[in-house]
Protein backbone atom coordinates (compact mmCIF):
# COMPACT_ATOMS: atom_id res chain seq x y z
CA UNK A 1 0.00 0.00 0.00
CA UNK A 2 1.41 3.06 -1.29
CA UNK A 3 0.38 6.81 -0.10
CA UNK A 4 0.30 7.63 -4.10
CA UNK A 5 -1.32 4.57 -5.65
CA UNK A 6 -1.61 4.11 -8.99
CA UNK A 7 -5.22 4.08 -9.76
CA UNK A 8 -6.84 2.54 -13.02
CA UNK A 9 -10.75 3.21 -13.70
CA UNK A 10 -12.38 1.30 -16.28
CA UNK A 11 -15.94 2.88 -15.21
CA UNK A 12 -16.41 6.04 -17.01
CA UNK A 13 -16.14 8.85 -14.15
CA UNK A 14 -17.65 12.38 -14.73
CA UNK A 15 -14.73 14.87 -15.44
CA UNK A 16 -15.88 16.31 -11.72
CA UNK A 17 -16.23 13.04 -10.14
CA UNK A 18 -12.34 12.23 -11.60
CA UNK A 19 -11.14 15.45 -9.58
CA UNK A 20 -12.40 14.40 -6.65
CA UNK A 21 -11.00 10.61 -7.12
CA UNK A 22 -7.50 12.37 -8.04
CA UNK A 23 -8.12 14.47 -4.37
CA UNK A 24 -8.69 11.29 -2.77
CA UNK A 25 -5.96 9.26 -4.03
CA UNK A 26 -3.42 12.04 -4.50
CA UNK A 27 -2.37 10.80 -7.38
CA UNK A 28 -3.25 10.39 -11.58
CA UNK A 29 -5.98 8.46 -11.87
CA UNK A 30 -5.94 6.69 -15.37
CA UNK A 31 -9.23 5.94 -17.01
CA UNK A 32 -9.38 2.94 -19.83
CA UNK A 33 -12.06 2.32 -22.35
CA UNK A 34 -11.24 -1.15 -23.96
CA UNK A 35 -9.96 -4.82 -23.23
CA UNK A 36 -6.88 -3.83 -24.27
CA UNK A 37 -6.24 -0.68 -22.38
CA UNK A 38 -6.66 -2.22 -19.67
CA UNK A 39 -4.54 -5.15 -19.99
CA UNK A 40 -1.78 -2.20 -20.52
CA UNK A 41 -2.16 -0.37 -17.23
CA UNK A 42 -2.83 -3.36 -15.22
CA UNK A 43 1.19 -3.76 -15.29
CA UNK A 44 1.34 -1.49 -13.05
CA UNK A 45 -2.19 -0.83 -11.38
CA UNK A 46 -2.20 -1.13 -7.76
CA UNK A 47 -5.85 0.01 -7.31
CA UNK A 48 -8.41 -0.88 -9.94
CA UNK A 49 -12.22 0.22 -10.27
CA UNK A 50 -13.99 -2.16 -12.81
CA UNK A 51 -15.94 -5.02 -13.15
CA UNK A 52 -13.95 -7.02 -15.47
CA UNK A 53 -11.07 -8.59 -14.13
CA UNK A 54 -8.85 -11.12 -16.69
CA UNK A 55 -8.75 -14.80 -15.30
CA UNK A 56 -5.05 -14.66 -15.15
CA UNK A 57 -5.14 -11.36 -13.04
CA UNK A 58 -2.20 -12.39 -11.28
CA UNK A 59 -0.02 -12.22 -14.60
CA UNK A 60 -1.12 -9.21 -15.65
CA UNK A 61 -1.53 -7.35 -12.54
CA UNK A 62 0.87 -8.15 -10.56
CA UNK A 63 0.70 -4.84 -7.90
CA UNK A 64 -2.87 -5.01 -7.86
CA UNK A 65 -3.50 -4.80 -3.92
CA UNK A 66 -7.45 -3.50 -3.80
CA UNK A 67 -10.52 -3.57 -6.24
CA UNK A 68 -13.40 -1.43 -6.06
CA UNK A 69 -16.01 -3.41 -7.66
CA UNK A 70 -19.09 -0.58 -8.70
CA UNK A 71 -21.83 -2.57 -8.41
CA UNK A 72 -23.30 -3.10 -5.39
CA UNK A 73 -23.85 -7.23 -5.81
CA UNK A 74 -20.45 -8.78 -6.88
CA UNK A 75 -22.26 -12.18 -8.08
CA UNK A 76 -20.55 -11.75 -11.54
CA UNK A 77 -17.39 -12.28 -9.95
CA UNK A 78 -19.17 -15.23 -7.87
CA UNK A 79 -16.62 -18.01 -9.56
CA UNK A 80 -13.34 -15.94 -9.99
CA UNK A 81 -10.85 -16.59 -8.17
CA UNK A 82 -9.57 -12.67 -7.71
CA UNK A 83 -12.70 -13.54 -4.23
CA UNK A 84 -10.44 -16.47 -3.08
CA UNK A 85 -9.75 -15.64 0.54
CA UNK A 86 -5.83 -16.17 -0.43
CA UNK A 87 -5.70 -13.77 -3.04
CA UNK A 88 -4.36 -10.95 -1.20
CA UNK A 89 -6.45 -8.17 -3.26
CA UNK A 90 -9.25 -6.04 -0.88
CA UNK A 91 -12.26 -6.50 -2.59
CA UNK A 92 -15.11 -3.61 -2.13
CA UNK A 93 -18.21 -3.33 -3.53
CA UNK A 94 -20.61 -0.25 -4.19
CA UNK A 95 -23.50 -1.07 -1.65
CA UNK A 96 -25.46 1.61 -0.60
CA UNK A 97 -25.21 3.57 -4.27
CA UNK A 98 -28.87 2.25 -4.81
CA UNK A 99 -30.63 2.61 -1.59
CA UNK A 100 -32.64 5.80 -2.59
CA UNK A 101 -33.52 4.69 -6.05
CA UNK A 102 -34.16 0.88 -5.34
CA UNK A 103 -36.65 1.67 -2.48
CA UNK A 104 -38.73 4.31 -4.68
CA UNK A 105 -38.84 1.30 -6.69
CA UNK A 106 -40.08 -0.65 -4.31
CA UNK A 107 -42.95 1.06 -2.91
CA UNK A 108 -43.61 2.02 -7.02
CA UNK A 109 -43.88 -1.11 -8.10
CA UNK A 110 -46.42 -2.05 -4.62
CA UNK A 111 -48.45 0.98 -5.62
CA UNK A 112 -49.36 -0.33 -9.01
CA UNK A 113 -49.95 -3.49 -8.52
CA UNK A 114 -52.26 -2.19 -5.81
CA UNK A 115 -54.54 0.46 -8.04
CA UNK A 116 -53.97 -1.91 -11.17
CA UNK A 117 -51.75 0.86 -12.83
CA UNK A 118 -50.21 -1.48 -15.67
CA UNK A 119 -54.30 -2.37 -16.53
CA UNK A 120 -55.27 1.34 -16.33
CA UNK A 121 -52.61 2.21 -18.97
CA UNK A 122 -53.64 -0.40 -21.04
CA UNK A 123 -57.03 0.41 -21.19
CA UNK A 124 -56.46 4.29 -21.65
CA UNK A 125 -54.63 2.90 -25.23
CA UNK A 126 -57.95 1.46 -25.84
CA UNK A 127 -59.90 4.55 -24.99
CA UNK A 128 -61.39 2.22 -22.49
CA UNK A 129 -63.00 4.25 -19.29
CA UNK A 130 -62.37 1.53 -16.71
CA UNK A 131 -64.07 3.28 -13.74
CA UNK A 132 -65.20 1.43 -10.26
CA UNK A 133 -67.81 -0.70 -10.33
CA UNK A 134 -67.39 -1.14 -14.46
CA UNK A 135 -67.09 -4.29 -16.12
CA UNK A 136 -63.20 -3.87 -15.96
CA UNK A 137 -62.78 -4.77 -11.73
CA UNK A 138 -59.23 -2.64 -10.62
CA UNK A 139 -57.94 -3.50 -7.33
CA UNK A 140 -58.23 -0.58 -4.52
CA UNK A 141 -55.63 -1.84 -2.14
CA UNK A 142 -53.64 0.24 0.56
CA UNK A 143 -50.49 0.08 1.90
CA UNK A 144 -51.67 1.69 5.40
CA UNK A 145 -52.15 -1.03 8.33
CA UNK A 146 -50.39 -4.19 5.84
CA UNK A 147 -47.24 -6.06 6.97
CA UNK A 148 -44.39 -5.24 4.97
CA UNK A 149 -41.72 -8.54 4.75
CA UNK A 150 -37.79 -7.56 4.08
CA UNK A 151 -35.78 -10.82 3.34
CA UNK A 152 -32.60 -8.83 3.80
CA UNK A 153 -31.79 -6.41 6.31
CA UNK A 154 -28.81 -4.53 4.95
CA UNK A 155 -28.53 -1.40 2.87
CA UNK A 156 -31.38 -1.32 1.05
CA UNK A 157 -33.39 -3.35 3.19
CA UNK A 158 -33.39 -0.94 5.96
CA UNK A 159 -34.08 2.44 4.07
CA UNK A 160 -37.53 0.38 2.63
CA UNK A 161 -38.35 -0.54 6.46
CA UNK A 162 -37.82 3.39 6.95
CA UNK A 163 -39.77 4.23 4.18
CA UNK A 164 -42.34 2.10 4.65
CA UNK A 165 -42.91 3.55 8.01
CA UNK A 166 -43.95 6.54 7.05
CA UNK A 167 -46.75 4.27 5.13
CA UNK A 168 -47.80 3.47 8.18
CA UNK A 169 -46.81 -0.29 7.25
CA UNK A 170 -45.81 -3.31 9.87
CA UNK A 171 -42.38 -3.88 9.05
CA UNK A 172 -40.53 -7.10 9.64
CA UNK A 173 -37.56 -8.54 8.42
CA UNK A 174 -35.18 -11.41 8.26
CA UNK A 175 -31.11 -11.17 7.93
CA UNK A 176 -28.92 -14.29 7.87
CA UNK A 177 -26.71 -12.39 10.58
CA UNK A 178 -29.58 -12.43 12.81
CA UNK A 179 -29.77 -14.83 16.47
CA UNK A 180 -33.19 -16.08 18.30
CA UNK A 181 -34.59 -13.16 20.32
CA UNK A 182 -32.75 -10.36 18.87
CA UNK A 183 -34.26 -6.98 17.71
CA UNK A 184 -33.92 -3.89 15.09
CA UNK A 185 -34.89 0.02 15.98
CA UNK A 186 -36.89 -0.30 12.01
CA UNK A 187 -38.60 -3.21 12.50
CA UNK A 188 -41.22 -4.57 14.96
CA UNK A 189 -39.63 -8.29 14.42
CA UNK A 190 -36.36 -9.53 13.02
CA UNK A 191 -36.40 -13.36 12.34
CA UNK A 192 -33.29 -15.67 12.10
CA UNK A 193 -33.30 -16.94 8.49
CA UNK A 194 -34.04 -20.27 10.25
CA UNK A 195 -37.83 -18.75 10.34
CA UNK A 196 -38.22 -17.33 7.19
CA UNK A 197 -40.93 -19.06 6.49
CA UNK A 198 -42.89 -17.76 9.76
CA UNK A 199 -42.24 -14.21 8.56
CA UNK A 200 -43.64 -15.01 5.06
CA UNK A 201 -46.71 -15.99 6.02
CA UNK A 202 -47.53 -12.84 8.28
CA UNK A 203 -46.59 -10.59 5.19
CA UNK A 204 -49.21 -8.55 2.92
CA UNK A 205 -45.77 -7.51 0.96
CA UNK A 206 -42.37 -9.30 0.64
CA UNK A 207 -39.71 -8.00 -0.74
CA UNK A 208 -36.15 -10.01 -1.57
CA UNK A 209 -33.34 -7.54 -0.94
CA UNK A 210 -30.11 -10.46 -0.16
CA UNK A 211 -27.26 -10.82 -2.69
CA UNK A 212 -27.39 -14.33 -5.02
CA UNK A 213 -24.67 -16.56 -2.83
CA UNK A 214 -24.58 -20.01 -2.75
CA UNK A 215 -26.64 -19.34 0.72
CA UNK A 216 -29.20 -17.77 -0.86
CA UNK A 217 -29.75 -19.81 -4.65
CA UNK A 218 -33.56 -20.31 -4.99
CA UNK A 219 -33.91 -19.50 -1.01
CA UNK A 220 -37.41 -18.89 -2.06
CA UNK A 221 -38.63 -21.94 -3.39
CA UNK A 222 -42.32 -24.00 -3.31
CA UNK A 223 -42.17 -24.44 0.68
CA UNK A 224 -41.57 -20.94 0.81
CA UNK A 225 -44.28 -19.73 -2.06
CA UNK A 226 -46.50 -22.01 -0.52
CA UNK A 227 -46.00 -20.48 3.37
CA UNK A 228 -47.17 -16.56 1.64
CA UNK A 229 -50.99 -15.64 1.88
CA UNK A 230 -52.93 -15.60 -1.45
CA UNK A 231 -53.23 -11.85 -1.41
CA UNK A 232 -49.42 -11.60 -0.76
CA UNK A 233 -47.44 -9.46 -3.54
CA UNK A 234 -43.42 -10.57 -3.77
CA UNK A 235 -40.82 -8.05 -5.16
CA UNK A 236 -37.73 -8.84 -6.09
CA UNK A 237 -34.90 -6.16 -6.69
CA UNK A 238 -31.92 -8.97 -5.49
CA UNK A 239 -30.89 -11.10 -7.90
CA UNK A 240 -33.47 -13.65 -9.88
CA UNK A 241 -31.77 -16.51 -8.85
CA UNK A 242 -32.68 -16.00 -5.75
CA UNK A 243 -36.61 -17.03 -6.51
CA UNK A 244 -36.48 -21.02 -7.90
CA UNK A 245 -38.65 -19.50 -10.81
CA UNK A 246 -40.12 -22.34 -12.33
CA UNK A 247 -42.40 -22.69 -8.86
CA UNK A 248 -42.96 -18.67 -8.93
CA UNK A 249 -44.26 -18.87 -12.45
CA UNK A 250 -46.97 -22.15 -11.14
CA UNK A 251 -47.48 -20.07 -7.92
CA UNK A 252 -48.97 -17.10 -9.97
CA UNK A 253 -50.82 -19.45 -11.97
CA UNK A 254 -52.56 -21.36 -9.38
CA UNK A 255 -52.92 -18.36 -7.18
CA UNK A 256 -50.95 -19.09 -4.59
CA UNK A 257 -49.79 -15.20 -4.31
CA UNK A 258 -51.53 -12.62 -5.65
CA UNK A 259 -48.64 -11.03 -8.22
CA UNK A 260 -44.62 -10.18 -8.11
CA UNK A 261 -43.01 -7.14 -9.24
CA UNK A 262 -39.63 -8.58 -10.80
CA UNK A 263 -36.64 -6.38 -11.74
CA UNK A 264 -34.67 -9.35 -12.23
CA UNK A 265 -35.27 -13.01 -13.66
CA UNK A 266 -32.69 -15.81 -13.46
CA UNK A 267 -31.92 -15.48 -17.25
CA UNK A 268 -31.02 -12.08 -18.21
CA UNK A 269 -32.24 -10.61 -20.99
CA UNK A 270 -35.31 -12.42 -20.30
CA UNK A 271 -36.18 -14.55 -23.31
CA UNK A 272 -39.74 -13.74 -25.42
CA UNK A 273 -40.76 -17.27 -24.62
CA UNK A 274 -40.76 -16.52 -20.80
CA UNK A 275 -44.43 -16.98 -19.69
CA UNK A 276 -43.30 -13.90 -16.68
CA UNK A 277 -44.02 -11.67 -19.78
CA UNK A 278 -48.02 -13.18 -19.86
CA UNK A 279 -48.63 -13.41 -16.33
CA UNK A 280 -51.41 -10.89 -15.60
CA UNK A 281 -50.55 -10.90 -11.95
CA UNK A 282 -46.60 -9.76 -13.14
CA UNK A 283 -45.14 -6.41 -13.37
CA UNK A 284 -41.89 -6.79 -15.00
CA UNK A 285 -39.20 -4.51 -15.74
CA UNK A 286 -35.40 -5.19 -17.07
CA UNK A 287 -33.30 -5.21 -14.26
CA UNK A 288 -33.44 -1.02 -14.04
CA UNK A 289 -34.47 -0.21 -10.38
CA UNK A 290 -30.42 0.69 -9.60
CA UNK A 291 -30.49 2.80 -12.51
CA UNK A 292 -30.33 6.80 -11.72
CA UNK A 293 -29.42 9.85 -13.17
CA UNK A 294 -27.27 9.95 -9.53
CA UNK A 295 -25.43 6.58 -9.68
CA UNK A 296 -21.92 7.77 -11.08
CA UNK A 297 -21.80 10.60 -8.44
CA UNK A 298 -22.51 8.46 -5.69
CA UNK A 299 -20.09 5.77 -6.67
CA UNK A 300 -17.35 8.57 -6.97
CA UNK A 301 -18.00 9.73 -3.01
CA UNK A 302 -17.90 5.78 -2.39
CA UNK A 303 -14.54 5.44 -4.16
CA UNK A 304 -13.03 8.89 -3.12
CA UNK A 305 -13.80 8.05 0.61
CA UNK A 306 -12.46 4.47 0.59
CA UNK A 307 -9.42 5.70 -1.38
CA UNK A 308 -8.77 8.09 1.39
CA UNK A 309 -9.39 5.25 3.91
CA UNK A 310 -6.77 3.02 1.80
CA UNK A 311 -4.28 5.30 2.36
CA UNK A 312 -4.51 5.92 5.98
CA UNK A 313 -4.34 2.27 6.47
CA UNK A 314 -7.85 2.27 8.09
CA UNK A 315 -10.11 -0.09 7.27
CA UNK A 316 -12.69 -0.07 3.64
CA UNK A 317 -16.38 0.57 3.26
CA UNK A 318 -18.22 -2.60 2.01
CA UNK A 319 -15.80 -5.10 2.38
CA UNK A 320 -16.10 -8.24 0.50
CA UNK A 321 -16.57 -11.11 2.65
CA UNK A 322 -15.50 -14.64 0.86
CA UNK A 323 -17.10 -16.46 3.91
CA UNK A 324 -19.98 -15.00 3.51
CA UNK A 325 -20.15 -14.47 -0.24
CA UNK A 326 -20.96 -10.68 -0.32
């Protein structure tokens, strides 16, 4: 660790955003834009901010001490072996650059399934006035006085809990961190993942907010889909993976919920053949509730302040965790 380290970006920072990485690291901070770029700076990169990192890292980066991943779920690096706890390179991620944007997602995507808003658009391009009580039946669901489910307590999952408080919404919540008997200031109960399924079926709303680990692979599965009350809406903004989404697909078929927002499916781009893209009880969007007109400004402060922490030796924001797989 060097107190001038020679930074390599290959995420395209603002010109502002650049300054204040430059501040932070005290040093030139180069910026690639191709494959091969990058292979040529690696040589000497001891600090890297990307999200493609060659197999044979170690070859062609051999100073690379610390990489600043900027996404907030590092699951695309899930098999390389740059997350092997031996390979002597800091990994941290981005998390926390989506918690404003993801949770107005969140509570969007509740909202319209809960006044029918996809339906209501459809029918205004048929000139169709779908009015109560009309042969076209909306739903008229609130939020106020439900029970809001978080399967994920970190982040993101604890700005929604704060969020939906002001929703006046029952907020509970489960975190794999979490022991028998313990509590959270933002929720009224926080299960061990052991009792997931207990939490599930108290929920009006559930929404999947953990990383895709090996932990957490189809974590909700039939048992699970099964354990959720028939007017329950799910929303996923994790990973798609995380949802075994062959059973999610039967469950909103047969009923079992009532719909599922989904930001993300376990194949990405989602293929035309999907039946998701049929379901009437689906509102589906492509994997866009982390994007924002904000997101390269708040990586930058993420960066800039870990950079600063790098070289004072004190310990980095998000740190990757091989044991735990986030």
């Amino acid at each position: 660790m060097s107190d001038h380290p020679r930074v390599v970006t290959a995420f395209g920072f603002a010109p502002a955003s650049l300054e204040k990485i430059r501040e932070a690291a005290n040093a030139e901070v180069i910026t690639v834009h191709n494959d091969n770029e990058l292979l040529t700076e690696l040589r000497d990169a001891e600090v890297l901010c990307g999200s493609d990192v060659p197999e044979n890292w170690r070859e062609v980066a051999p100073h690379l001490r610390w990489l600043q991943f900027p996404g907030a779920g590092i699951d695309k690096l899930r098999y390389h072996p740059i997350l092997q706890p031996d390979s002597g390179v800091l990994i941290t991620t981005a998390s926390g650059v989506h918690i404003t944007n993801i949770t107005e997602y969140v509570f969007c995507s509740m909202m319209m399934f809960n006044r029918s808003w996809p339906d209501m658009v459809r029918f205004q391009d048929r000139h169709i006035w779908a009015h109560t009580g009309s042969e076209y039946p909306l739903r008229e669901r609130e939020l106020t006085g439900t029970t809001l489910g978080i399967v994920g307590l970190g982040s993101i999952g604890r700005h929604i809990a704060q969020v939906a408080h002001a929703f006046s919404m029952h907020v509970l919540a489960t975190r794999f961190s979490t022991r028998a008997n313990e509590h959270d200031p933002d929720v009224e109960q926080l299960y061990p993942i052991e009792q997931l399924r207990d939490m599930l079926a108290r929920s009006d709303y559930v929404v999947i907010a953990v990383p895709l680990t090996d932990k957490t692979e189809k974590l909700i599965g039939e048992v699970e889909l099964r354990a959720m009350k028939p007017n329950a809406y799910l929303v996923n903004i994790g990973r798609g993976g995380v949802i075994d989404e062959e059973m999610l697909i039967r469950a909103l078929r047969e009923h079992w919920i009532a719909g599922a927002g989904l930001d993300v499916t376990v194949e990405e781009p989602l293929p035309s053949t999907n039946p998701l893209y049929d379901l009437p009880n689906v509102i589906l969007t492509p994997h866009i509730s982390g994007a924002t007109e904000f997101y390269e400004s708040r990586l930058a402060d993420i960066f800039a302040d870990n950079l600063r922490r790098y070289r004072a030796g004190q310990p980095l924001r998000n740190l990757y965790d091989p044991h735990r797989g986030y």
